[in-house]
Every structure is written in C-alpha cells, then in structure tokens.
N, C-alpha and C. Protein backbone atom coordinates (compact mmCIF):
# COMPACT_ATOMS: atom_id res chain seq x y z
N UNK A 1 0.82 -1.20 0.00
CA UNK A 1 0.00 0.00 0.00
C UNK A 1 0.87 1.27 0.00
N UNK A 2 2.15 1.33 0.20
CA UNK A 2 3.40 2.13 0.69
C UNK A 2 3.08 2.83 -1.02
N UNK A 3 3.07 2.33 -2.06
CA UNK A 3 3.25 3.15 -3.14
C UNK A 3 2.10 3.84 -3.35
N UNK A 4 0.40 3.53 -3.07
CA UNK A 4 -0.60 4.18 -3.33
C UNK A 4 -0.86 5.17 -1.94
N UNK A 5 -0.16 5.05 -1.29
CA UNK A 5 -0.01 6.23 0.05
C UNK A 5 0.90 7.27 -0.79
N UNK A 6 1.53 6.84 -1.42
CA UNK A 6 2.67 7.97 -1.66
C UNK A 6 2.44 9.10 -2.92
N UNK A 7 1.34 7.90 -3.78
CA UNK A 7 0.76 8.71 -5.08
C UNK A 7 -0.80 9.53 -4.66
N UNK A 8 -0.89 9.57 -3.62
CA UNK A 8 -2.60 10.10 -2.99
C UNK A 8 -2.05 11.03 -1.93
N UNK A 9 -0.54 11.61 -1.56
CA UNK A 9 -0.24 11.97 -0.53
C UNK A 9 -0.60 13.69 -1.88
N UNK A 10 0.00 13.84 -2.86
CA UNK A 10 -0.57 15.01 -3.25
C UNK A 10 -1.99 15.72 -3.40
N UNK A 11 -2.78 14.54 -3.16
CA UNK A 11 -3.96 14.80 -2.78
C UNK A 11 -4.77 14.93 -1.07
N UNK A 12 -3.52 14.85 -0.12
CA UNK A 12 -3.88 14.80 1.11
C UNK A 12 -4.71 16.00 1.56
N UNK A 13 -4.61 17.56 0.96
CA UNK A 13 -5.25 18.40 1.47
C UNK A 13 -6.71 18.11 1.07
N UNK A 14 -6.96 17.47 -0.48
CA UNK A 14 -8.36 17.68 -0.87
C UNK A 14 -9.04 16.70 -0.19
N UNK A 15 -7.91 15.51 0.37
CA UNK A 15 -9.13 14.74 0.86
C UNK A 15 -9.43 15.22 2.71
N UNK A 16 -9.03 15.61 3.14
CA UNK A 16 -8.77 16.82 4.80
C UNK A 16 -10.16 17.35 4.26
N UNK A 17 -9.85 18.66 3.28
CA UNK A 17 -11.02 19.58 3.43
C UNK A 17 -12.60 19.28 2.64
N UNK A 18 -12.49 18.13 1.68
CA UNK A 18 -13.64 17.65 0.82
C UNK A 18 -14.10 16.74 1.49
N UNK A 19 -13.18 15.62 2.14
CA UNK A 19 -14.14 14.21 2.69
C UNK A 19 -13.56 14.44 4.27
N UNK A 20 -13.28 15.81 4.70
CA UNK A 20 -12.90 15.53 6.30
C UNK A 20 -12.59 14.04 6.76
N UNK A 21 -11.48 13.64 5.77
CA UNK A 21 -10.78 12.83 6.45
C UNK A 21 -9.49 13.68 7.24
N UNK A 22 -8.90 12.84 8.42
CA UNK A 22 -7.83 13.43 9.76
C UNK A 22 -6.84 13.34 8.71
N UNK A 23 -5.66 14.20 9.21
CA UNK A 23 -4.59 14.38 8.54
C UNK A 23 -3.77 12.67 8.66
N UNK A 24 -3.39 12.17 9.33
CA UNK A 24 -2.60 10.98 9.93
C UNK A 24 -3.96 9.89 8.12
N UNK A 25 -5.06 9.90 8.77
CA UNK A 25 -5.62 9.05 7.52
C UNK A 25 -5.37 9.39 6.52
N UNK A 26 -5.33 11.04 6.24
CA UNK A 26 -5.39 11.27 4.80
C UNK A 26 -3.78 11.30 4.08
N UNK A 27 -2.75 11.22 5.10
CA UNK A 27 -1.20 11.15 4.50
C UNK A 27 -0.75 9.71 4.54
N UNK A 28 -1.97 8.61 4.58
CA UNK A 28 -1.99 7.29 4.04
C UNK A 28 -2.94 6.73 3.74
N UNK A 29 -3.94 7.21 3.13
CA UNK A 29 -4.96 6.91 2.42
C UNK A 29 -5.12 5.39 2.08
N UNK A 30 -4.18 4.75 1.27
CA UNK A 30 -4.79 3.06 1.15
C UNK A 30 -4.39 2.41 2.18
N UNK A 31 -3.82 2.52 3.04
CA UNK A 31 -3.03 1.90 4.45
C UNK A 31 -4.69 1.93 4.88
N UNK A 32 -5.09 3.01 5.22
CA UNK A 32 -6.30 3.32 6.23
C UNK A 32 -7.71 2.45 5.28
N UNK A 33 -7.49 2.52 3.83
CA UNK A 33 -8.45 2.13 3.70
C UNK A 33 -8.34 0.31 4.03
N UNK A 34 -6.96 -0.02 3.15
CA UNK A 34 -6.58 -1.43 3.33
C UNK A 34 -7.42 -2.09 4.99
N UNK A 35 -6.75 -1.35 5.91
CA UNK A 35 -7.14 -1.67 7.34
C UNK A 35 -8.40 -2.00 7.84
N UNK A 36 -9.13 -0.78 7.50
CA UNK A 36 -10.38 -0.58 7.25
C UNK A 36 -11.11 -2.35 6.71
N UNK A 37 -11.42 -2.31 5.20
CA UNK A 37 -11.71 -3.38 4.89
C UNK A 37 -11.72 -4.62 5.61
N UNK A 38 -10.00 -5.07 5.59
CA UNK A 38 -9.37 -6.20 6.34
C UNK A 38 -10.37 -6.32 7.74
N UNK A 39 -10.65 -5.61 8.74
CA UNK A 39 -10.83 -5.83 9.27
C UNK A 39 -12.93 -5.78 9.42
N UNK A 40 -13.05 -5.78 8.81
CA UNK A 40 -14.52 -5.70 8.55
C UNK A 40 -14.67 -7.45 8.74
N UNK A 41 -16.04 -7.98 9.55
CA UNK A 41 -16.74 -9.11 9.74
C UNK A 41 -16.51 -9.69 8.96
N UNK A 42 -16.26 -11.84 9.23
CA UNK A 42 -16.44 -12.08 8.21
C UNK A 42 -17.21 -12.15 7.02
N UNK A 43 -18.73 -11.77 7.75
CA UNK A 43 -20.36 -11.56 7.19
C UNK A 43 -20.51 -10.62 6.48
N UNK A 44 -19.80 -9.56 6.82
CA UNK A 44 -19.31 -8.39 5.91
C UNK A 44 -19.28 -8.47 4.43
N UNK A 45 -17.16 -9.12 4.68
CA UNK A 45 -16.48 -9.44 3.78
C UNK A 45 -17.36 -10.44 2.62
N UNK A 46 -17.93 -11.69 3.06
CA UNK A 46 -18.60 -12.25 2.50
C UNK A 46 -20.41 -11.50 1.53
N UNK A 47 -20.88 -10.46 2.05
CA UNK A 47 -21.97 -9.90 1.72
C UNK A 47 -21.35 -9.14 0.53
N UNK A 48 -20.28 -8.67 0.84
CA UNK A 48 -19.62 -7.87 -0.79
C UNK A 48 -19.37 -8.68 -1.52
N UNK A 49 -18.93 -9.33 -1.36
CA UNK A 49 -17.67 -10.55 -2.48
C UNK A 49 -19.57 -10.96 -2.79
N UNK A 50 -20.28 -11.55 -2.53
CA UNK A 50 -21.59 -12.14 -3.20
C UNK A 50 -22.39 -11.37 -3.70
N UNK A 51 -22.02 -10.05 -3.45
CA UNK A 51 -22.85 -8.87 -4.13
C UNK A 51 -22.70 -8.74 -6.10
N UNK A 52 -21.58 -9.80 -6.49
CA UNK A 52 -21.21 -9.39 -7.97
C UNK A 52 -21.22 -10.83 -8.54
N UNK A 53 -21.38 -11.03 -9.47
CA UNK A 53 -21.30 -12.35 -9.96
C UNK A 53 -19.70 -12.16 -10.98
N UNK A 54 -18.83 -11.02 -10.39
CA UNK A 54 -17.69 -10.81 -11.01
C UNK A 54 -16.97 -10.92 -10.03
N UNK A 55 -16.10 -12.25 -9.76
CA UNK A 55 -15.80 -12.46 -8.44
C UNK A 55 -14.02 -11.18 -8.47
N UNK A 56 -13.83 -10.91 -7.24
CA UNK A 56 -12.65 -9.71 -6.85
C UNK A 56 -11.47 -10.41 -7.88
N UNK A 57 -10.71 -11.43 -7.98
CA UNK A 57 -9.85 -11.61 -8.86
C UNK A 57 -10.07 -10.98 -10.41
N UNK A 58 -10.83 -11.29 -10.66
CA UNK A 58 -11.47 -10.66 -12.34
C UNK A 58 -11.30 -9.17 -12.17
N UNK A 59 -11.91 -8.46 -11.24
CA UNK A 59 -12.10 -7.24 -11.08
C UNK A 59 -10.87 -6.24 -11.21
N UNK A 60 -9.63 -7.54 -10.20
CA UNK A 60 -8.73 -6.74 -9.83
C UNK A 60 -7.72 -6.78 -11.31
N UNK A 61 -7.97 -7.81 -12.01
CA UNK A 61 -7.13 -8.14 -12.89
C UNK A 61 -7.70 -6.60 -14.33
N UNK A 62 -9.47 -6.96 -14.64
CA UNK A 62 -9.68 -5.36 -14.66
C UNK A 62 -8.43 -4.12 -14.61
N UNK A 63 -9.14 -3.40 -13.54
CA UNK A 63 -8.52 -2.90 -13.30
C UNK A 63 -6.35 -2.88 -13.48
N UNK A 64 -5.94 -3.75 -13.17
CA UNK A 64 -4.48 -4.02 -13.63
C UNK A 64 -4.52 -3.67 -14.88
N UNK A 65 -5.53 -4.12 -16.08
CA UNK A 65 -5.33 -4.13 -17.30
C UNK A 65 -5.30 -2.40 -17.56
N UNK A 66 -6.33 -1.94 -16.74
CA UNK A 66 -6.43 -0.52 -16.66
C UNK A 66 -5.30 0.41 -16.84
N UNK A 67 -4.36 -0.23 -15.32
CA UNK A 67 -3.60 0.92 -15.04
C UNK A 67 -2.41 0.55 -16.52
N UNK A 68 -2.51 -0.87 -17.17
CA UNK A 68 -1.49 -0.75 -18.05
C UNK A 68 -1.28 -0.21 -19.30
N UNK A 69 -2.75 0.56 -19.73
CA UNK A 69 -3.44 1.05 -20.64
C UNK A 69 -2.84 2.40 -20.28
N UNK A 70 -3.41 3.00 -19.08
CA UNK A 70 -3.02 4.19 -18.53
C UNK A 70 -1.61 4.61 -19.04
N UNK A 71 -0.58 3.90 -18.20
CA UNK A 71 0.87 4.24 -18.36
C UNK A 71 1.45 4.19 -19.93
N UNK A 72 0.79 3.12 -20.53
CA UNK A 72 1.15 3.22 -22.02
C UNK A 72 0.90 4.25 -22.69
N UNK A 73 -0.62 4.43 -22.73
CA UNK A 73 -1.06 5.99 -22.81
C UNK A 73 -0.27 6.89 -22.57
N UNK A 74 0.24 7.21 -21.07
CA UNK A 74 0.84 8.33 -20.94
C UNK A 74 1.77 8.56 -21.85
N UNK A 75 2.82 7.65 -21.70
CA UNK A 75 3.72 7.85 -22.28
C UNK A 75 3.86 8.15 -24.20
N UNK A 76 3.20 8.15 -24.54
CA UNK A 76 2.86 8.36 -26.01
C UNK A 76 2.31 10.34 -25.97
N UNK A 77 2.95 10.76 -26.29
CA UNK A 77 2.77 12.31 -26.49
C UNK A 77 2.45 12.88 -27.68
N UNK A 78 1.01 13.72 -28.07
CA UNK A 78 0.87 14.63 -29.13
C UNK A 78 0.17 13.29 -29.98
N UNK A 79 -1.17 12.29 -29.44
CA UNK A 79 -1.54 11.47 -30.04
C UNK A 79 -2.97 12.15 -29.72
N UNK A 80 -3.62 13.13 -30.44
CA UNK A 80 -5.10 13.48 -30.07
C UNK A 80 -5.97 12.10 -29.60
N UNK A 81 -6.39 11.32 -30.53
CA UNK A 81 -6.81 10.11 -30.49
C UNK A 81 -7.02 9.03 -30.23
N UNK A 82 -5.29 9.53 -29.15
CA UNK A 82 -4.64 7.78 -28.22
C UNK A 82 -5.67 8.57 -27.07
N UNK A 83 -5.27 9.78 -26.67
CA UNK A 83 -5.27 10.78 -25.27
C UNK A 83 -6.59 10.79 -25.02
N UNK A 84 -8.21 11.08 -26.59
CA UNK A 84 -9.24 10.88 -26.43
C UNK A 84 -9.55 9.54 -25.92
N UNK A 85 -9.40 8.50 -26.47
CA UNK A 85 -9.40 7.01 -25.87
C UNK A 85 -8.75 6.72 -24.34
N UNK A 86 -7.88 7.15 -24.14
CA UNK A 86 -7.41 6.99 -22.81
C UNK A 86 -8.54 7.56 -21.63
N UNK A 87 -9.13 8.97 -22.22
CA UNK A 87 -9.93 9.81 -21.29
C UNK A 87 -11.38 9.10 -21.05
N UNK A 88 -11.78 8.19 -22.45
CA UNK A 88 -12.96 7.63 -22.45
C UNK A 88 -12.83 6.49 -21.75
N UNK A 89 -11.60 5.43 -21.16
CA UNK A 89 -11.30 4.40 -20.91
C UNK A 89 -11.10 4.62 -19.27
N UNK A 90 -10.63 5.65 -19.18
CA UNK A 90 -10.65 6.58 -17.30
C UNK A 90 -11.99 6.65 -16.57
N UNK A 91 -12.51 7.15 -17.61
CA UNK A 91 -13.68 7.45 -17.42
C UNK A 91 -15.10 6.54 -17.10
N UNK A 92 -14.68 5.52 -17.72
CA UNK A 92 -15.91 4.31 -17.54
C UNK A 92 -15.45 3.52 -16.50
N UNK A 93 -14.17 3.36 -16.52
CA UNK A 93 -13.49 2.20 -15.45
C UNK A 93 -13.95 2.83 -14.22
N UNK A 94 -13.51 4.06 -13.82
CA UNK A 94 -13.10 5.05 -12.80
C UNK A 94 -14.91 4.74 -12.04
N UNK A 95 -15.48 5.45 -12.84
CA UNK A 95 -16.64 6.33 -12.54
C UNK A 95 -18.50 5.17 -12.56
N UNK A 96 -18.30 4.46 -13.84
CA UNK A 96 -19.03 3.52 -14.00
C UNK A 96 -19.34 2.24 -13.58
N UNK A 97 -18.04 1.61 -13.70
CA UNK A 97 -17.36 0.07 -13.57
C UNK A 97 -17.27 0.08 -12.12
N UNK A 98 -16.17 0.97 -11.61
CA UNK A 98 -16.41 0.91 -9.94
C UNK A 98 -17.39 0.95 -9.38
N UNK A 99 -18.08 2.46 -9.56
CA UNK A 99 -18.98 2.70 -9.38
C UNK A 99 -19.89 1.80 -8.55
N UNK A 100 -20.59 1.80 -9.62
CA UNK A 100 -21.64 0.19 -10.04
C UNK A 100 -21.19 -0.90 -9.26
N UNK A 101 -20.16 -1.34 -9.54
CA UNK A 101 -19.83 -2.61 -9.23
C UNK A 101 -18.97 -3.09 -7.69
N UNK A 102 -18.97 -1.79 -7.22
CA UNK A 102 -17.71 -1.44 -6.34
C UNK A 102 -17.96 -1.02 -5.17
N UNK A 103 -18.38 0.56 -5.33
CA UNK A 103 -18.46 1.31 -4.15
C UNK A 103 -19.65 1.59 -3.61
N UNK A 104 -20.70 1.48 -4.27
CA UNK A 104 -21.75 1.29 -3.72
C UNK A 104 -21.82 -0.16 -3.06
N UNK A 105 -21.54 -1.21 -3.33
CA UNK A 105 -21.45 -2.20 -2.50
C UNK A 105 -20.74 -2.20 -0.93
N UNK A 106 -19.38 -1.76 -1.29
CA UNK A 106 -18.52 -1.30 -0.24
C UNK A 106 -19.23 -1.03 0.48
N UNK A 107 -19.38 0.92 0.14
CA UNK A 107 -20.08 1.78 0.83
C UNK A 107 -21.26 1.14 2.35
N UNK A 108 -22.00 0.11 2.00
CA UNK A 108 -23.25 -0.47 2.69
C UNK A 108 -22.29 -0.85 4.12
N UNK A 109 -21.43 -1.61 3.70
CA UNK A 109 -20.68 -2.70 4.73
C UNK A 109 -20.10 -1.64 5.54
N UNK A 110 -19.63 -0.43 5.38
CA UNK A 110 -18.29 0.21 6.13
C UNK A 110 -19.27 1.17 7.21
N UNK A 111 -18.31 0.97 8.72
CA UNK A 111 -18.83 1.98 9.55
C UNK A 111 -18.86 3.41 9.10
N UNK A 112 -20.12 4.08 9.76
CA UNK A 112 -20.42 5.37 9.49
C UNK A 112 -19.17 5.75 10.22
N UNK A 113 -18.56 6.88 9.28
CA UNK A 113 -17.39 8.20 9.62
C UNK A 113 -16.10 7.56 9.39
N UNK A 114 -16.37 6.35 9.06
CA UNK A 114 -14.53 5.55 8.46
C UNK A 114 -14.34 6.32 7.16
N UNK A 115 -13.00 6.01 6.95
CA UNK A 115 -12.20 6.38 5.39
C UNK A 115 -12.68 6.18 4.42
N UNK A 116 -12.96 4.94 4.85
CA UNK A 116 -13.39 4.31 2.98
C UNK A 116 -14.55 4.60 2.91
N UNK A 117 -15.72 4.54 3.63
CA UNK A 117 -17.47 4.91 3.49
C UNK A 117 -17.20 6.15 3.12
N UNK A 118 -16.11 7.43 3.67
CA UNK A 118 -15.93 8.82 3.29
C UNK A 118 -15.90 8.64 2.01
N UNK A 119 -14.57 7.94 1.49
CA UNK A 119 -14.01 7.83 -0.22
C UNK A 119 -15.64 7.49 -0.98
N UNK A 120 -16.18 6.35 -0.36
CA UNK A 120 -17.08 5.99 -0.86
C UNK A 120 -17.92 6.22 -1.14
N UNK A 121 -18.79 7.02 -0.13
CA UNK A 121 -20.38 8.44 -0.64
C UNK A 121 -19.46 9.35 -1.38
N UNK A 122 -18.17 10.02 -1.62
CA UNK A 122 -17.65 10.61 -2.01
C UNK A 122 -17.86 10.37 -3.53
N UNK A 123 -17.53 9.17 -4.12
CA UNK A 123 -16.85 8.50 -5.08
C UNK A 123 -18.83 7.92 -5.68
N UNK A 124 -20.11 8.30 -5.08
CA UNK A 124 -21.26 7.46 -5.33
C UNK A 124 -22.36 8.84 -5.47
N UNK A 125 -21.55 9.47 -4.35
CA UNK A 125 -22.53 11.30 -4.18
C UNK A 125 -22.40 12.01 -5.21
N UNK A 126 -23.25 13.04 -5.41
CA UNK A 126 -23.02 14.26 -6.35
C UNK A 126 -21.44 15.06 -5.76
N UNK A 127 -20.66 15.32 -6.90
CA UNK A 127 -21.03 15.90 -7.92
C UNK A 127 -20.04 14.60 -9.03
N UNK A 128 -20.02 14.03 -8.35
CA UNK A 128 -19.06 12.57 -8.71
C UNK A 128 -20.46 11.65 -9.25
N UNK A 129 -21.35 11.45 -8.77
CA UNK A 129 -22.55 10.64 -9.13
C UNK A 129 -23.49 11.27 -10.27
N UNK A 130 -23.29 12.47 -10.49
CA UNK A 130 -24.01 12.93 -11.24
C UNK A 130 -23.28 12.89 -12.64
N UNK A 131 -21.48 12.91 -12.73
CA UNK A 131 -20.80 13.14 -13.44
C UNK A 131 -20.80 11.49 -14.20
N UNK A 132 -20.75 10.40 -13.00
CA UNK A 132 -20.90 9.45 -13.70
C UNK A 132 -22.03 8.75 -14.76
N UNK A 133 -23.56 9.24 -13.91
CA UNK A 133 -24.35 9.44 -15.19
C UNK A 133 -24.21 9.86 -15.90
N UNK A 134 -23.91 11.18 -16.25
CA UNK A 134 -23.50 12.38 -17.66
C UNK A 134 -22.65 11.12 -18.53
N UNK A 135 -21.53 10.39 -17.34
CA UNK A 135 -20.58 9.30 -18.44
C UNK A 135 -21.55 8.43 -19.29
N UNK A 136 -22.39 7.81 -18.82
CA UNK A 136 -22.83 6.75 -18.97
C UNK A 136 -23.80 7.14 -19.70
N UNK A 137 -24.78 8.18 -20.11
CA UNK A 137 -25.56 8.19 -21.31
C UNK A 137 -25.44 9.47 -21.64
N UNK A 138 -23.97 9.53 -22.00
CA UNK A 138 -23.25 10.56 -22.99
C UNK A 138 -23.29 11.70 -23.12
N UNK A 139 -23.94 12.51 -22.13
CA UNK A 139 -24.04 13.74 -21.79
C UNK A 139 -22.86 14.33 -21.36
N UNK A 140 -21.97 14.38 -21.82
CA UNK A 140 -20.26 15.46 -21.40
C UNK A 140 -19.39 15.35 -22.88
N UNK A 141 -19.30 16.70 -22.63
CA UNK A 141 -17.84 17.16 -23.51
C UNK A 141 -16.64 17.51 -23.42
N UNK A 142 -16.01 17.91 -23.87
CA UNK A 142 -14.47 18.35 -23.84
C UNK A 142 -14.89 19.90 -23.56
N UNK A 143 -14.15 20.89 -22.61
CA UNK A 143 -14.60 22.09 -22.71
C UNK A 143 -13.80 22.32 -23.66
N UNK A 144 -14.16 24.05 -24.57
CA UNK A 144 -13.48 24.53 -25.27
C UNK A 144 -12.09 24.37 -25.47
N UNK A 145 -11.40 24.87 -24.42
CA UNK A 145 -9.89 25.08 -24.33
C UNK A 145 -9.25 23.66 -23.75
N UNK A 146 -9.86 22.53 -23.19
CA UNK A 146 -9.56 21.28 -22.99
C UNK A 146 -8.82 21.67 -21.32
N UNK A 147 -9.50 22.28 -20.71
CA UNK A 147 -9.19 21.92 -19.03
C UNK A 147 -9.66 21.83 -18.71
N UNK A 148 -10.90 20.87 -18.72
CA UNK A 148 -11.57 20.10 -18.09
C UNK A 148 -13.36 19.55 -19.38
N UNK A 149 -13.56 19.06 -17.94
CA UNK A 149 -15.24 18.95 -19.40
C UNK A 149 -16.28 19.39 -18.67
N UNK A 150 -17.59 19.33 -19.65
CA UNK A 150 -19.02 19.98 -19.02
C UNK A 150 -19.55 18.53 -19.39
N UNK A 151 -20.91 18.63 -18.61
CA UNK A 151 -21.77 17.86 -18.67
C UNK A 151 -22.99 18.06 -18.44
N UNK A 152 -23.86 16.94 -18.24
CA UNK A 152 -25.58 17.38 -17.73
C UNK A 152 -25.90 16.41 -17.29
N UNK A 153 -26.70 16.61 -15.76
CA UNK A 153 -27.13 15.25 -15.27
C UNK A 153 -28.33 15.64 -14.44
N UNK A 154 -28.72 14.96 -14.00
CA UNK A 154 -29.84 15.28 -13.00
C UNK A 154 -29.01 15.49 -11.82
N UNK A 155 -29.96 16.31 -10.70
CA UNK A 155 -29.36 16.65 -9.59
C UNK A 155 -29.42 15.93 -8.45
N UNK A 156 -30.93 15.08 -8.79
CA UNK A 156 -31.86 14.11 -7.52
C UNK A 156 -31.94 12.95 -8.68
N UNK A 157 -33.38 11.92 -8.39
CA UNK A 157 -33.58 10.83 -8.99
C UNK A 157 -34.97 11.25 -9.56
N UNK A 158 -35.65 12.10 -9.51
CA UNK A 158 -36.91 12.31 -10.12
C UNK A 158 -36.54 12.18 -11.87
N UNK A 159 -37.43 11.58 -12.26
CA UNK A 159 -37.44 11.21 -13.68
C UNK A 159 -38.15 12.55 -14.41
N UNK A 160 -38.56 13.28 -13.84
CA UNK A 160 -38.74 14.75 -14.92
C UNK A 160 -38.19 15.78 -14.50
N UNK A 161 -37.31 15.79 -13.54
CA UNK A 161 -36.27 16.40 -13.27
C UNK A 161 -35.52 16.92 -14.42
N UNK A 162 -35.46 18.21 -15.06
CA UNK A 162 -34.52 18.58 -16.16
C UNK A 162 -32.63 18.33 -15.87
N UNK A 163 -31.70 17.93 -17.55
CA UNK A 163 -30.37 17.90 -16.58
C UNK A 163 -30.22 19.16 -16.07
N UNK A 164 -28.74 18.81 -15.20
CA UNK A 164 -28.22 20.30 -14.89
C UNK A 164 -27.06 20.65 -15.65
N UNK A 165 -26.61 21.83 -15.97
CA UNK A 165 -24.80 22.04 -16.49
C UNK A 165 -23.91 21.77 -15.40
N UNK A 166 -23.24 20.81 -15.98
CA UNK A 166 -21.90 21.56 -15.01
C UNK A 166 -20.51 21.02 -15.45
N UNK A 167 -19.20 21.58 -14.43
CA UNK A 167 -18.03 21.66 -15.06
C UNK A 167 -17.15 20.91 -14.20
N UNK A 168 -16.34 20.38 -14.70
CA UNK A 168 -15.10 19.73 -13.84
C UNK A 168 -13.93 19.81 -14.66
N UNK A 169 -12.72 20.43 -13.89
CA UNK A 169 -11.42 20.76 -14.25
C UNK A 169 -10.95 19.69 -14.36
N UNK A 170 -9.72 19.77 -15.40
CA UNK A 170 -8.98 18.76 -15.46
C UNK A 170 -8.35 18.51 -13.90
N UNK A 171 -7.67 18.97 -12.85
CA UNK A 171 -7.13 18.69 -11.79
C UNK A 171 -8.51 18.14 -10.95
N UNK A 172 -9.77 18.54 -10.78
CA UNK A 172 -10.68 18.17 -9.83
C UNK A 172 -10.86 16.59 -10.39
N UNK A 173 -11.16 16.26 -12.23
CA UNK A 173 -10.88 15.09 -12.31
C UNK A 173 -10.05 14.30 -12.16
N UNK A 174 -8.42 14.23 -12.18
CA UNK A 174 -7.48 13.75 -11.78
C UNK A 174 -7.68 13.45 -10.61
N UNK A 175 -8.20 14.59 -9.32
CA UNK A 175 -8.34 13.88 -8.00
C UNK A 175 -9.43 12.79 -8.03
N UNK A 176 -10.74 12.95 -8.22
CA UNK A 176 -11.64 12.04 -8.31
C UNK A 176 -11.32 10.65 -9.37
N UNK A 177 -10.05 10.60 -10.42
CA UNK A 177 -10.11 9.45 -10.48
C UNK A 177 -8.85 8.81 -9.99
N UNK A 178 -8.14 9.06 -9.50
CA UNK A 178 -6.75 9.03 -8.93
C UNK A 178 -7.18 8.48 -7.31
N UNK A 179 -8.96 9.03 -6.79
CA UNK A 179 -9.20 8.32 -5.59
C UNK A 179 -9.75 7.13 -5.62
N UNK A 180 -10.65 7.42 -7.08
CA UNK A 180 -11.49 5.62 -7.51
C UNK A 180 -10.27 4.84 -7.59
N UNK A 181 -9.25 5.04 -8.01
CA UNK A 181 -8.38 3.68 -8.26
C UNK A 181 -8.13 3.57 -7.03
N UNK A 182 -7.12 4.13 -6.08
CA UNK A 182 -6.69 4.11 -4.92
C UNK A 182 -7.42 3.26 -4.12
N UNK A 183 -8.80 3.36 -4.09
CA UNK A 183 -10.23 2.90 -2.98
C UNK A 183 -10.48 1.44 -3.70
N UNK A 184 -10.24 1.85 -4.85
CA UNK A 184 -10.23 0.03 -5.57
C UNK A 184 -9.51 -1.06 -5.44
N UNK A 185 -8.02 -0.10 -5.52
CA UNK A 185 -7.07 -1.26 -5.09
C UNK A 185 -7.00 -1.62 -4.08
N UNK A 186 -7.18 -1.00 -2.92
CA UNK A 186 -6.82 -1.24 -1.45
C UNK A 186 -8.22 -2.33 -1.30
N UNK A 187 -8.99 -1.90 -1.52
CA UNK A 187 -9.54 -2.64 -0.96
C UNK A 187 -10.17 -4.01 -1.88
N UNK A 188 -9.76 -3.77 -2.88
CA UNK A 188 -9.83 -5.53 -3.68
C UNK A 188 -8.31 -6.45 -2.91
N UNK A 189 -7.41 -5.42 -2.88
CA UNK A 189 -6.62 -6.05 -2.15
C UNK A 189 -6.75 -6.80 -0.56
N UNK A 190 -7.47 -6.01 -0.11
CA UNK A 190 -7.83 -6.84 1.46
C UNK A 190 -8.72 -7.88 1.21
N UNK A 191 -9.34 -7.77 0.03
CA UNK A 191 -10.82 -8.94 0.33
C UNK A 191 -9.68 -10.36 -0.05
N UNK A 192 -8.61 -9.97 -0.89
CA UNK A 192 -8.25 -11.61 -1.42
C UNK A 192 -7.67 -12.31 -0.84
C-alpha cells in the first residue's frame, strides 16, 4: 500500500477539506483504507464478495489491465486520439465500472465516519454521481480550451427532473479518479 499512500499523498489536502478525512488518515490513504476493509466481519467481507457475480480476482485483474493502458497511454505524447481514448477508458473504469460494481457495495458494509465509506459516498454522491451518469448516457464534452469537461445530469432521482450544467477541471478530475483507483485497489486487495 506504501506506493498508493505515496501517489494520494498530493492529494492529502483535498481529501482533509472535501471528505474531512484526519490528517494521519489522509497522508496514508490506502493503508487506512486497506485496514479498514481487512478488518470488517467475516459476514461483511462475504456480503460484498456475493454482491457481484464478477468475483474480486477478475475485477482486480480489470482494473491491472487498466492501469497498463493508462501508463502506455501516458507515455505516447501529441496522439489526439490515443489521449481521447485513454480519457474515455478513465472514465468508464473510474466512474461507471467501480462505481456500479464497487463502491456502492462497499459503501453499505463500512462503519459510518470511516475512510473508505468517506471515499465511498464521495466517489457514489453528487457531484461525482451525477458526473458518472453524464458518463454513462453521454451527456459530457471536452470544454473549449480542454481543461476540463461539461456535462448534464440530473441533480436528484426524479425522472422529470430537467439535466443540470456543469463543469469539472482537469485537476478536480485527476483527484476524483486518482481516488477511484486508490479505494479500488486497497480494498480488492484486502478482500483476497
């Protein structure tokens, strides 16, 4: 967990003042979440893992395939087309795939005011929940100048609810998906 503590430590203030997590949790973020998990009931542990008919090995392997997409990606510079695909591939894994499959499950099992239930309404709540709908039936764009994108989603669950606009910077997304992975790994890692 020593390396995903160390890549979430630049994010230690946002997660202090956005998910009032304590400083000591938030300058080791998958340690606390790892812990967290691990030590959850075995009735718990078992109520998630049966919650998917995609058992945690598959998931985690997922994800692996993810981050190897990612780094390849990066490294390829001045590819409009690789960089669009990379953003659409962030984006579903991150926001959808977890999502769905992940943190709302989590979320149920974890004591109220722990780390990971924080990461987790965090990572399931508006303005992260609303953004992931916008993903999922195609409501977001690239803004103009490409630092960040807009979208439209509903605000609540009422079905005549009009969408709403809204915007997310490239850095506010980097944190929000830089925490979905983090909250993924740690804790696919404790269940196995």
């Amino acid at each position: 967990m020593h390396i995903l503590d160390k890549q979430m430590l630049q994010w230690a203030s946002k997660l202090r003042d956005d998910l009032k997590i304590s400083i000591h949790e938030s300058n080791q973020l998958a340690t606390t979440i790892s812990t967290e998990v691990a030590t959850l009931t075995d009735a718990a542990k078992q109520r998630i893992i049966a919650a998917s008919p995609i058992n945690i090995d598959d998931r985690l392997d997922e994800l692996t395939a993810f981050q190897a997409w990612m780094d390849f990606a990066r490294n390829i510079k001045g590819n409009p087309p690789l960089t669009r695909a990379q953003v659409i591939t962030q984006l579903y894994v991150c926001f959808v795939y977890l999502g769905e499959s992940w943190f709302k499950t989590l979320r149920k099992e974890l004591a109220s005011g722990s780390t990971t239930k924080k990461c987790c309404i965090f990572l399931t709540d508006n303005p992260v929940r609303a953004f992931r709908n916008a993903i999922a039936h195609a409501n977001w764009r690239y803004k103009s100048d490409f630092s960040g994108l807009e979208f439209w989603a509903k605000k609540g669950s009422d079905p005549n609810e009009p969408l709403s606009f809204f915007e997310v910077s490239d850095n506010e997304l980097a944190f929000w998906q830089t925490l979905a992975r983090c909250t993924a790994y740690a804790s696919f890692l404790s269940l196995k």
